[in-house]
Protein backbone atom coordinates (compact mmCIF):
# COMPACT_ATOMS: atom_id res chain seq x y z
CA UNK A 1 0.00 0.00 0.00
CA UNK A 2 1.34 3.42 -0.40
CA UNK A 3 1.84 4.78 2.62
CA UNK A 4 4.01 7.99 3.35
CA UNK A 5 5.69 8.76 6.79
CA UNK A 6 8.43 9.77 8.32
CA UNK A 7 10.94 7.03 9.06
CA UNK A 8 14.48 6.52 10.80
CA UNK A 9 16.97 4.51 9.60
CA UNK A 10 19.91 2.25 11.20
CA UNK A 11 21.98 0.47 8.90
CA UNK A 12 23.51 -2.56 10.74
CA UNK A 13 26.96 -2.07 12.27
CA UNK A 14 26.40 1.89 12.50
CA UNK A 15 26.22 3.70 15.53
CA UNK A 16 24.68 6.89 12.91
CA UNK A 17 20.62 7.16 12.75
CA UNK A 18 19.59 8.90 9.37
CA UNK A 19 16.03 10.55 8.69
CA UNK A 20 13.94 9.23 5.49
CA UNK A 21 10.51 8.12 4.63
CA UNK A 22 8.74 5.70 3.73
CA UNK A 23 7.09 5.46 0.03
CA UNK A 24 5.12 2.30 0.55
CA UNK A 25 4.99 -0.27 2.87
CA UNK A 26 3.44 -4.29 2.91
CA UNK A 27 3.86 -7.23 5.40
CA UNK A 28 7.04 -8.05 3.39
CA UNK A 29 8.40 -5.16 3.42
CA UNK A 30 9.20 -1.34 2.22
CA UNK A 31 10.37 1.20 0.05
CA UNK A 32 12.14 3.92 1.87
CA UNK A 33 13.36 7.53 0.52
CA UNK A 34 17.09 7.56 2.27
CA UNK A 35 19.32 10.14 2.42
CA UNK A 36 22.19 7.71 1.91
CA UNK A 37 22.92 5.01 -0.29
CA UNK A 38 22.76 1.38 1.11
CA UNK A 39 24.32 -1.90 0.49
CA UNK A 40 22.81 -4.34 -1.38
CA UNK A 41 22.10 -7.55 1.24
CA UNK A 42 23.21 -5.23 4.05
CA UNK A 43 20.92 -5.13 7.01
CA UNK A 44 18.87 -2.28 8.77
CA UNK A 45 16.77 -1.21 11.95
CA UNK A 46 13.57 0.88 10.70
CA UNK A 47 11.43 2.96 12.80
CA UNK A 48 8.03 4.58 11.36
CA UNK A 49 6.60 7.48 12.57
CA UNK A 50 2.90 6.92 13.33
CA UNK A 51 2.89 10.94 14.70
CA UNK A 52 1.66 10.18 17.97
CA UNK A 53 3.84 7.51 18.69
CA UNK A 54 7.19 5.45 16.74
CA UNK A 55 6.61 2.16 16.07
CA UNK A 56 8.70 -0.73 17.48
CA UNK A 57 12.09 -1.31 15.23
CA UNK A 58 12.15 -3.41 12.70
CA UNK A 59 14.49 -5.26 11.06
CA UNK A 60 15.18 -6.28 7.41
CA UNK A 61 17.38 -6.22 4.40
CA UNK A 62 18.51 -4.22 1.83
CA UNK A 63 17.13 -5.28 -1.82
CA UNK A 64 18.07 -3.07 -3.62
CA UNK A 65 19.09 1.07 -3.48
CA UNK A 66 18.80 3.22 -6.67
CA UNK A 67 19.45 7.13 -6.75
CA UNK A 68 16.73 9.46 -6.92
CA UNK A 69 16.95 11.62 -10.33
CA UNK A 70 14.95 14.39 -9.21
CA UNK A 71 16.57 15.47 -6.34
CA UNK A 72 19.11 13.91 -3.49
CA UNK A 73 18.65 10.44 -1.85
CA UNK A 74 18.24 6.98 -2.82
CA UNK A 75 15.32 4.64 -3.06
CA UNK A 76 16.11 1.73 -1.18
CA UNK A 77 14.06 -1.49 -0.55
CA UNK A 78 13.87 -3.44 2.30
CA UNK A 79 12.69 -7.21 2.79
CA UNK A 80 11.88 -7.40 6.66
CA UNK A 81 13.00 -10.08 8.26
CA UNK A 82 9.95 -11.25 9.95
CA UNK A 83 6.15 -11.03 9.08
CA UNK A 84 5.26 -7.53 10.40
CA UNK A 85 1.11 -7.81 10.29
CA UNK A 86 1.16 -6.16 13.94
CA UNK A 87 2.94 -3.48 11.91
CA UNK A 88 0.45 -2.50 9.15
CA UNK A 89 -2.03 -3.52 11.84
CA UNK A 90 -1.07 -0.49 13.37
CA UNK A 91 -0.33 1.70 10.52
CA UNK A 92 -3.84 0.72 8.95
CA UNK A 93 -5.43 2.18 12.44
CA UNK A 94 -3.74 5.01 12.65
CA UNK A 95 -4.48 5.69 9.01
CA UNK A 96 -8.34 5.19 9.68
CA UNK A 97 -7.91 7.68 12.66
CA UNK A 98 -6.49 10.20 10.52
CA UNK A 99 -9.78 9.71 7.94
């Protein structure tokens, strides 16, 4: 589903935290506006921004990261690495709040 928040980023083995956002989102996982390029197969912590609260981390891997042509950042997808239905459970509430 397309879903559009504000997201923070951990790549695995950094102690750094970047800002991006999220440009979809399923069980499986994500595609995520980054401000830095990622390694293919390299892993991540993700956080989503709910605005009244941050969802619980979660974890997953890098598919693939392409630069964005119209302006700086990369698109970068991300396989979790678990089934995250409590996730879009909760995204798919606060979404219906918002309505």
């Amino acid at each position: 589903m397309s879903f559009q928040a504000p997201a923070v980023i951990k790549p695995a083995l950094d102690q750094q935290t970047y800002k991006g956002r999220t440009v979809d989102l399923s069980r499986g996982g994500s595609l995520i506006n980054s401000p830095i390029p990622l390694e293919e197969g390299s892993g991540l912590e993700l956080r989503i921004d709910l605005g009244e609260f941050t969802l619980a981390p979660v974890d997953g891997k890098v598919k693939r990261s392409n630069p964005v042509f119209y302006g700086h950042g990369h698109l970068v997808a991300v396989e979790f690495d678990d089934k995250t239905d409590s996730l879009i459970e909760a995204i798919e509430r606060a979404s219906d709040q918002e309505s």
